[in-house]
Protein backbone atom coordinates (compact mmCIF):
# COMPACT_ATOMS: atom_id res chain seq x y z
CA UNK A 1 140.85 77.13 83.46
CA UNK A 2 140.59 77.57 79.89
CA UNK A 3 138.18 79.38 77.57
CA UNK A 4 137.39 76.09 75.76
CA UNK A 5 136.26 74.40 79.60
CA UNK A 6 133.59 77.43 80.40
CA UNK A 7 130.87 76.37 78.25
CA UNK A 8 130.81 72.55 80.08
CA UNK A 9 128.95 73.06 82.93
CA UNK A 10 125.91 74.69 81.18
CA UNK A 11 126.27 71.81 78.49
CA UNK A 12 125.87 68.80 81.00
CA UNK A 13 122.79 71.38 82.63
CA UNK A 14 121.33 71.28 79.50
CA UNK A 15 121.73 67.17 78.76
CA UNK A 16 120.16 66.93 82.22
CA UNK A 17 116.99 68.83 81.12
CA UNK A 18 113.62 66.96 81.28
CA UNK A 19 113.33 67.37 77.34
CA UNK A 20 110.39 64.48 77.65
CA UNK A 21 108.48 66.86 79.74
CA UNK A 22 109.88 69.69 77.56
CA UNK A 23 108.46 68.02 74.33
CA UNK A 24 105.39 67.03 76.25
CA UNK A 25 104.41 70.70 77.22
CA UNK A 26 105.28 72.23 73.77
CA UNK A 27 103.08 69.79 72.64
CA UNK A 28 100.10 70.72 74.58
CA UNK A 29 100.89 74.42 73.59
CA UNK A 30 101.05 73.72 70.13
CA UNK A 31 97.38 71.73 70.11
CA UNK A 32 96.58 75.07 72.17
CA UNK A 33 97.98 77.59 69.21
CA UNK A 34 95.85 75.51 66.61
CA UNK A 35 92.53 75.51 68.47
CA UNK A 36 93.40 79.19 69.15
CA UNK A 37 94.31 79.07 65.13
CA UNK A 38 90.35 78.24 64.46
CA UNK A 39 89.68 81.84 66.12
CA UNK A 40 89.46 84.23 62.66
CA UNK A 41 89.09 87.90 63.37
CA UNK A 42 88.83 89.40 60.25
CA UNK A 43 90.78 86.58 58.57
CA UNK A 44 93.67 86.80 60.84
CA UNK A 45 94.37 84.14 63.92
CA UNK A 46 95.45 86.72 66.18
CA UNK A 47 94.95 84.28 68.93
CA UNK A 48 96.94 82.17 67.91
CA UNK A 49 99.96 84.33 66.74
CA UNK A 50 100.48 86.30 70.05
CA UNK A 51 100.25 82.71 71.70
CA UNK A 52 102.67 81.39 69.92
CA UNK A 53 105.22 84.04 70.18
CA UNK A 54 104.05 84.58 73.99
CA UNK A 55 105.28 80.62 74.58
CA UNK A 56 108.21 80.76 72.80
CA UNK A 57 109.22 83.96 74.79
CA UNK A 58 108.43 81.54 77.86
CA UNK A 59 110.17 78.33 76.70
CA UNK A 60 113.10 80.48 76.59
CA UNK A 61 113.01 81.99 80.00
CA UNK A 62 112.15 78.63 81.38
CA UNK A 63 115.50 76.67 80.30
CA UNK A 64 117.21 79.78 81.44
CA UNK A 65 115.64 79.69 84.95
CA UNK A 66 116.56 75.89 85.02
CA UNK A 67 120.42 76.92 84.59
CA UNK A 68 120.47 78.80 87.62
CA UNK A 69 120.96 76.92 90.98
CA UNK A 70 118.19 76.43 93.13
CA UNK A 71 119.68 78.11 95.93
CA UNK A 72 119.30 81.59 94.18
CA UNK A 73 115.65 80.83 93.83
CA UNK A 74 115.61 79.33 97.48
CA UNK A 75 116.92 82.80 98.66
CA UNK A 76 114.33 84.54 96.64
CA UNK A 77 111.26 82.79 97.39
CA UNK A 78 110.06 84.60 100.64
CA UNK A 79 110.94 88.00 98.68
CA UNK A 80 109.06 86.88 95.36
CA UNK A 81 105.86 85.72 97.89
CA UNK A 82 105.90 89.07 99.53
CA UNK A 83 106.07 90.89 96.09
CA UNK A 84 103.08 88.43 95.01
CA UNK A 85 101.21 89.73 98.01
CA UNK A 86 102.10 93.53 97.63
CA UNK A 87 100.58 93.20 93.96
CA UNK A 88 97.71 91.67 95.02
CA UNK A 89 96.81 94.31 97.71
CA UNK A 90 97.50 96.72 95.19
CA UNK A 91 94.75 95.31 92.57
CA UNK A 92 92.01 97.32 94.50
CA UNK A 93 93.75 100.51 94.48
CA UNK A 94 94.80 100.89 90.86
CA UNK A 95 93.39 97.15 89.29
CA UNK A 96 91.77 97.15 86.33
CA UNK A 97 88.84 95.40 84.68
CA UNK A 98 89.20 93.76 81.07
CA UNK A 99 85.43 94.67 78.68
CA UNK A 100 83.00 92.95 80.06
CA UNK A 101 84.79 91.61 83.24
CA UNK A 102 82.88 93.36 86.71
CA UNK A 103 85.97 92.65 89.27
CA UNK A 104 89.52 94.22 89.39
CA UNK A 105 91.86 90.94 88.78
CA UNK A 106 94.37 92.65 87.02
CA UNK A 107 97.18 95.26 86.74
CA UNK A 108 98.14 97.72 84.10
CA UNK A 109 102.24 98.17 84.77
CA UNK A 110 104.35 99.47 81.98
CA UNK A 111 101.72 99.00 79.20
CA UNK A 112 101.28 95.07 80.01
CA UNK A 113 98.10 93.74 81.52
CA UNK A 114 98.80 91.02 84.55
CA UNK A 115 97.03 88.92 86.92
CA UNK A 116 98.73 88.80 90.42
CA UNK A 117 97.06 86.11 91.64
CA UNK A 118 98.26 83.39 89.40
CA UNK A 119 101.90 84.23 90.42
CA UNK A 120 100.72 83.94 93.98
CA UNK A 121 100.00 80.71 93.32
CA UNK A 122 103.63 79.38 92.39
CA UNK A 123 105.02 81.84 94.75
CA UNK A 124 103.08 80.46 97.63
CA UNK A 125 104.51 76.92 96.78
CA UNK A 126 108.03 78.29 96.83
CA UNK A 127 107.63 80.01 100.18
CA UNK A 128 106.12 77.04 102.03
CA UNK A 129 108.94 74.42 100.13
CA UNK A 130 111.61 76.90 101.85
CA UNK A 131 110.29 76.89 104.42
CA UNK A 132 109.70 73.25 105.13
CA UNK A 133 112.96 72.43 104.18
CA UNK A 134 114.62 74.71 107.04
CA UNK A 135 111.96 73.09 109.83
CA UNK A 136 112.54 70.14 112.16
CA UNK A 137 111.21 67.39 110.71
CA UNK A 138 110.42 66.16 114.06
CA UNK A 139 108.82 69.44 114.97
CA UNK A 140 106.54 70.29 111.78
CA UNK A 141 103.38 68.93 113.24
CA UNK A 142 103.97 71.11 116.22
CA UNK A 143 101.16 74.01 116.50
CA UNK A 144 103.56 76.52 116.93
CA UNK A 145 105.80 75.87 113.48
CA UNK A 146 102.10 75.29 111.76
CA UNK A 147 101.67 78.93 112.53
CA UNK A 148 103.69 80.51 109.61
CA UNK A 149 102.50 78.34 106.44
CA UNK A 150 98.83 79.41 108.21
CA UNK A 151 99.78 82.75 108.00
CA UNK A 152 101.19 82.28 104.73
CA UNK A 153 98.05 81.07 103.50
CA UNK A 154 95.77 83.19 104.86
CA UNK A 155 97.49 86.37 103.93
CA UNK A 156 96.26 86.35 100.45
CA UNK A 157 93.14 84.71 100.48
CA UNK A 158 90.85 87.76 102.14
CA UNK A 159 92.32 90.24 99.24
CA UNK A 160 91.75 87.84 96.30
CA UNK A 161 87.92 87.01 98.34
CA UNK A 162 87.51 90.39 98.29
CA UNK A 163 87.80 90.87 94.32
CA UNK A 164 85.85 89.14 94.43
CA UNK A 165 87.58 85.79 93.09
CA UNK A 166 86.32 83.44 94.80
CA UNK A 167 87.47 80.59 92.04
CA UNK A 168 90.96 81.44 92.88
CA UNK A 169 91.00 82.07 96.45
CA UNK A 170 89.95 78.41 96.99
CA UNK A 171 92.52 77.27 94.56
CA UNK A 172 94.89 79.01 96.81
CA UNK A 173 93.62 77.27 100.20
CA UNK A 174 94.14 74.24 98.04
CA UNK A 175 97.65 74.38 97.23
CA UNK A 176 98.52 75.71 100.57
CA UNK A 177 96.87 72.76 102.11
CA UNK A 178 98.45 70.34 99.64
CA UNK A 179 101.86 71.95 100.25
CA UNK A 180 101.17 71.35 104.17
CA UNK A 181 100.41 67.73 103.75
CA UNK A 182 103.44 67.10 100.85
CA UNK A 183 105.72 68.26 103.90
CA UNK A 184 104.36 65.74 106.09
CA UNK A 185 102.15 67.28 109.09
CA UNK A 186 99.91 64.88 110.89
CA UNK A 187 96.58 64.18 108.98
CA UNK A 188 94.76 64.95 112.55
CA UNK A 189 95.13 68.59 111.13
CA UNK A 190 93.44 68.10 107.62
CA UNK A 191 90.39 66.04 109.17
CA UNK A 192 89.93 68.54 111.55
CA UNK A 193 90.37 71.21 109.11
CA UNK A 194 87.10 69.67 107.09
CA UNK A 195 85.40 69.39 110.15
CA UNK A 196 85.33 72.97 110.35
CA UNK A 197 85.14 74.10 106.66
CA UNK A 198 81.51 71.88 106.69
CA UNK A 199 80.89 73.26 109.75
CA UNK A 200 81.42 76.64 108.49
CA UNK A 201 79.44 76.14 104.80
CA UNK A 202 76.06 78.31 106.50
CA UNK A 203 78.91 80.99 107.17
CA UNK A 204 80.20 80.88 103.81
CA UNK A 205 77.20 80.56 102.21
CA UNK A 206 75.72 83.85 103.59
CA UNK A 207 78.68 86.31 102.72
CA UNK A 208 79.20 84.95 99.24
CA UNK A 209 77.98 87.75 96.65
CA UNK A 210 74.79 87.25 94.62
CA UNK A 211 76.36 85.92 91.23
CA UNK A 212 78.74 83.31 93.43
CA UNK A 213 75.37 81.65 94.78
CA UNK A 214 73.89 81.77 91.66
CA UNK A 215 77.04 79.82 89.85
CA UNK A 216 76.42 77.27 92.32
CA UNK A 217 72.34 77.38 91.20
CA UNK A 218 73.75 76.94 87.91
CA UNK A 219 75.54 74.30 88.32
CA UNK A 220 73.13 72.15 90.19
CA UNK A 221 70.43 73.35 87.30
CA UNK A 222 71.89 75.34 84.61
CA UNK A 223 68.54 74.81 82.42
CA UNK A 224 67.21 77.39 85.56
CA UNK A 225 68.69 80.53 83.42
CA UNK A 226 69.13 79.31 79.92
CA UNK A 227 70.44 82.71 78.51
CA UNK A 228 71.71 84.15 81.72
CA UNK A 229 73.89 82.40 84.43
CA UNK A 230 73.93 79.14 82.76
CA UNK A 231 74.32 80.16 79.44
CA UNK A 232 77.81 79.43 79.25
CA UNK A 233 77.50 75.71 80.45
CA UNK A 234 74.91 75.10 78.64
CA UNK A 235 77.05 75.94 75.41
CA UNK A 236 79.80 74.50 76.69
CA UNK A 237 77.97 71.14 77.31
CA UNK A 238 76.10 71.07 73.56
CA UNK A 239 79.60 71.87 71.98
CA UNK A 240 81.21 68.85 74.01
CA UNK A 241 78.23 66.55 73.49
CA UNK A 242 77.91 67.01 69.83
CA UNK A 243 81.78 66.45 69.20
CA UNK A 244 81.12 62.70 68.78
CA UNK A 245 84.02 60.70 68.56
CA UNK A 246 86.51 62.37 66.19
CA UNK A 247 84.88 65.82 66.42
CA UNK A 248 83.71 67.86 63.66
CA UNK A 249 86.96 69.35 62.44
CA UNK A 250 89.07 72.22 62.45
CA UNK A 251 87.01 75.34 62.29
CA UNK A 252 84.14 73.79 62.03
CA UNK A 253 82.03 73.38 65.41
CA UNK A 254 79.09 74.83 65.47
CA UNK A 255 78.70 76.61 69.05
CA UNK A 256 82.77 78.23 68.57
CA UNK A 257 82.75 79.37 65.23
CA UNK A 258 79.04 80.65 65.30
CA UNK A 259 79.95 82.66 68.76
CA UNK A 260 77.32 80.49 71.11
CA UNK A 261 80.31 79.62 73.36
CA UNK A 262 81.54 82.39 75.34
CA UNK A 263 84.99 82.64 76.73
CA UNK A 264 86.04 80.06 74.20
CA UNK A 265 89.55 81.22 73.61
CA UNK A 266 90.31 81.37 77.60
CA UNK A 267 88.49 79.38 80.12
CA UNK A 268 86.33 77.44 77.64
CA UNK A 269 88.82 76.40 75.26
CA UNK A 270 88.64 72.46 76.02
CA UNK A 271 85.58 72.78 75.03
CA UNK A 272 85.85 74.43 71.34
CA UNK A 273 88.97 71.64 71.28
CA UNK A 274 86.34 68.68 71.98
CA UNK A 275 83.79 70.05 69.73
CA UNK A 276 86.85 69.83 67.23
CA UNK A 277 88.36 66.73 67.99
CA UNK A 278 85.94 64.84 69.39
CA UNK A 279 86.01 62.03 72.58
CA UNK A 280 89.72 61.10 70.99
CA UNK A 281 91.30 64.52 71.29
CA UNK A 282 89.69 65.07 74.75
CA UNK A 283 91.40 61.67 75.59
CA UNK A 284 95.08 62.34 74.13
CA UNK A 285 94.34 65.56 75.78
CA UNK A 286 94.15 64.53 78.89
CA UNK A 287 96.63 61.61 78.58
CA UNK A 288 99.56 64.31 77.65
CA UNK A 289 98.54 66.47 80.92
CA UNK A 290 98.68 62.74 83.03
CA UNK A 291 102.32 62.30 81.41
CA UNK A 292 103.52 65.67 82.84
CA UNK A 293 102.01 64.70 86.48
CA UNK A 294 103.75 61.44 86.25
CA UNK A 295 106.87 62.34 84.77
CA UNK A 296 106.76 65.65 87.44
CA UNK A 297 106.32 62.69 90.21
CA UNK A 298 109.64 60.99 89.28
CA UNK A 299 111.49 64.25 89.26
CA UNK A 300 110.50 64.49 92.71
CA UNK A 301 111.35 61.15 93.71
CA UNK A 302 115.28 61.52 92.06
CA UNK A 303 115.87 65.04 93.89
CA UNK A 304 117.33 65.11 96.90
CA UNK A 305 116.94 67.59 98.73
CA UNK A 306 113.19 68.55 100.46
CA UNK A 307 112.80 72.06 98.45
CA UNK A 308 113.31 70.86 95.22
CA UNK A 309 111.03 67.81 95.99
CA UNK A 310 108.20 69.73 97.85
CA UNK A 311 108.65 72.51 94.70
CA UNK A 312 108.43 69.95 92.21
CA UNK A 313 105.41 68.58 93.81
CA UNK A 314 103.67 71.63 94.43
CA UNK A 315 104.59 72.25 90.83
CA UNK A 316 102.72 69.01 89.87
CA UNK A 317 99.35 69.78 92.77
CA UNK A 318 99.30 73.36 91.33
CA UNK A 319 98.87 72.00 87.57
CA UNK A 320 96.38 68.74 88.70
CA UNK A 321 93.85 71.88 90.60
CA UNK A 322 94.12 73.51 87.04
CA UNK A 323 93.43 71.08 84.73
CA UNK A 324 90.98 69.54 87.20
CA UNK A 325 89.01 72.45 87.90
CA UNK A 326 89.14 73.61 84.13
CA UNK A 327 88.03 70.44 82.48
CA UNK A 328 85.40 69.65 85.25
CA UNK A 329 83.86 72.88 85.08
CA UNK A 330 83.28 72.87 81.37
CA UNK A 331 81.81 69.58 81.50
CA UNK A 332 79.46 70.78 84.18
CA UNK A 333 81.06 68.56 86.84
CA UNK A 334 82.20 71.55 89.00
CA UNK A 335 80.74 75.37 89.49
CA UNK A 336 81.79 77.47 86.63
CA UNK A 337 85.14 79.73 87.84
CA UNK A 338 87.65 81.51 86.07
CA UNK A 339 90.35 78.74 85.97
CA UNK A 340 92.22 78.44 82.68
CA UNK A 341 93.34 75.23 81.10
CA UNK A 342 97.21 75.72 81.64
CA UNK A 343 99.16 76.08 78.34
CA UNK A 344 96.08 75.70 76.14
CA UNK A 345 94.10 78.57 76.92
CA UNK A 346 95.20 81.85 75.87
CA UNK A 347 96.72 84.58 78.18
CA UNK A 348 100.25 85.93 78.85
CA UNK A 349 100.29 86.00 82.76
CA UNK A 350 98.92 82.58 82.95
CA UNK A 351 101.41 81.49 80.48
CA UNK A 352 104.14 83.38 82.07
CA UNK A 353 103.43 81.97 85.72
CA UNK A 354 102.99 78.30 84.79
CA UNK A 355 106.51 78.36 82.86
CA UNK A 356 108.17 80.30 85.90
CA UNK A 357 106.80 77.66 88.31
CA UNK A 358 108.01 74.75 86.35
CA UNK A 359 111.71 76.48 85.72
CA UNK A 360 112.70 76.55 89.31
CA UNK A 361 110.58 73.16 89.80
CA UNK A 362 113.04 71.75 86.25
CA UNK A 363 115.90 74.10 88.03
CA UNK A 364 115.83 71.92 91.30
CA UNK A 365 115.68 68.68 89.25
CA UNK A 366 118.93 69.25 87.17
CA UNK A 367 121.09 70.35 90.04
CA UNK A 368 119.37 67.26 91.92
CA UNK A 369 122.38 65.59 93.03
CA UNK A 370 122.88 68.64 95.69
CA UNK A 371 121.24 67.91 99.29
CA UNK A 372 121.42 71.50 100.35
């Protein structure tokens, strides 16, 4: 083989590269960077800058994870779950808590601040697409081959309870369940499952901590605590309901750039957007985050074989729960949790895990013509 032949395979990789999607994500970024842009601390968009060098970094890393074969990250994804798990146990040991934050979410290791949890999330989807993919289909309904994804699932969701995140340890119960039912196990399962979760609700209700019941008091009346619990709905709602319908312009909302809305560069940041762009911006908004579902869908359908469509799809359940949970909890739809809007809001590790996910999902998609 000569020199000149090397480079070919990694050029037909890269022609085989969603660059649709890839165009459609950098372009939700970028509207990300410039609402982040509108944030001026002492006349600098610092924001904005480390976001926009933080999602370049991850661009990168993501077309390079695509390159490699999805069998590496087959092999790894029970070792890269178990890693997920070991961080999380170790967040109430030596976790830290960001100003103004009252729960250990995070981890200090070598100078750079990280939440386990949200690479839980994409490892749980890897582990439960390998292991679907090795189990009988004939047998995956069985009890006894339901046991490990339970176990799976329930592993991490009493550490991240105990946090106490109680936002994310349902959004991890959701993709594990979604992950089950993408694989195919008998809907008898999920109905019963609900059956018990209502069931369970007076349970539930009387071990969650005082501020969880009082988010859900907010939420059914935030006007109940105007400038305590439901101050940040409240702010959230006037900012999105004064937008109008082309918004008030760039830097100039009232509620961001007068600091009413809290949280506005992370979990509130469709909101300061609205408030900026109005009902039209929320709509292209959401109409760019419906292309990647749809255009994730038909990777799906064109791989071949079941891990790289169940890790595509978990790919695409794991970014509907956060855009879903984001949106509606800024609009006052849902209970106020700390979900961020993925690729608009700013943060490294939530950058970072999205971008991971969606290599290996993009990795199993251009090596989709292999069945094993």
């Amino acid at each position: 083989m000569s020199n000149a032949s090397l480079p070919l395979p990694i050029l037909r990789k890269l022609t085989r590269l969603p660059w649709v999607f890839l165009a459609i994500i950098s372009l939700i970024a970028g509207i990300g960077i410039l609402t982040l842009q509108s944030i001026q601390i002492n006349n600098v968009a610092i924001y904005a800058d480390q976001q926009l060098i933080r999602y370049l970094i991850a661009l990168a890393a993501l077309i390079t994870i695509a390159m490699v074969p999805p069998v590496i990250w087959m092999r790894l994804s029970y070792p890269l779950f178990a890693l997920a798990i070991m961080l999380i146990l170790l967040v109430p040991l030596i976790g830290v808590s960001p100003p103004g934050a009252g729960a250990k979410r995070w981890l200090m290791l070598f100078g750079v601040s990280l939440q386990p949890s949200e690479f839980l999330k994409i490892t749980l989807v890897l582990a439960l697409a390998r292991y679907f993919h090795f189990a009988p289909a004939n047998k995956i309904s069985h009890p006894l081959y339901l046991l490990v994804p339970a176990l799976m699932i329930l592993a991490p969701l009493l550490p991240i309870f105990l946090q106490p995140d109680l936002g994310t340890a349902m959004m991890v119960a959701m993709i594990g369940a979604g992950m089950v039912f993408l694989a195919g196990v008998n809907a008898l399962y999920f109905i019963t499952a609900i059956i018990l979760f209502v069931s369970a609700l007076p349970i539930l209700w009387a071990n969650l901590l005082p501020y969880q019941r009082e988010r859900i008091f907010t939420y059914l009346d935030p006007e109940r605590d105007p400038l305590g619990a439901g101050y940040h709905l409240l702010q959230s709602k006037i900012a999105i309901g004064s937008a109008d319908m082309w918004g008030k312009g760039a830097m100039q909302g009232t509620q961001s750039q007068l600091n009413f809305l809290p949280e506005k560069h992370t979990d509130f940041i469709f909101a300061m957007f609205t408030e900026e762009r109005g009902f039209m911006g929320a709509m292209g908004l959401m109409g760019l985050y419906i292309a990647c579902f749809g255009l994730l869908s038909l990777m799906a359908l064109r791989t071949k074989n079941l891990y790289g469509r169940l890790v595509i799809s978990g790919m695409a359940l794991t970014l509907f729960l956060y855009v879903f949970i984001n949106m509606g909890m800024v609009m006052g739809l849902l209970p106020v949790v700390g979900v961020p809007l993925p690729l608009m809001s700013y943060g490294g590790t939530s950058i970072a895990s999205i971008m991971f996910g969606l290599g290996i999902a993009i990795s199993t998609y251009v090596h989709r013509s292999n069945k094993a």
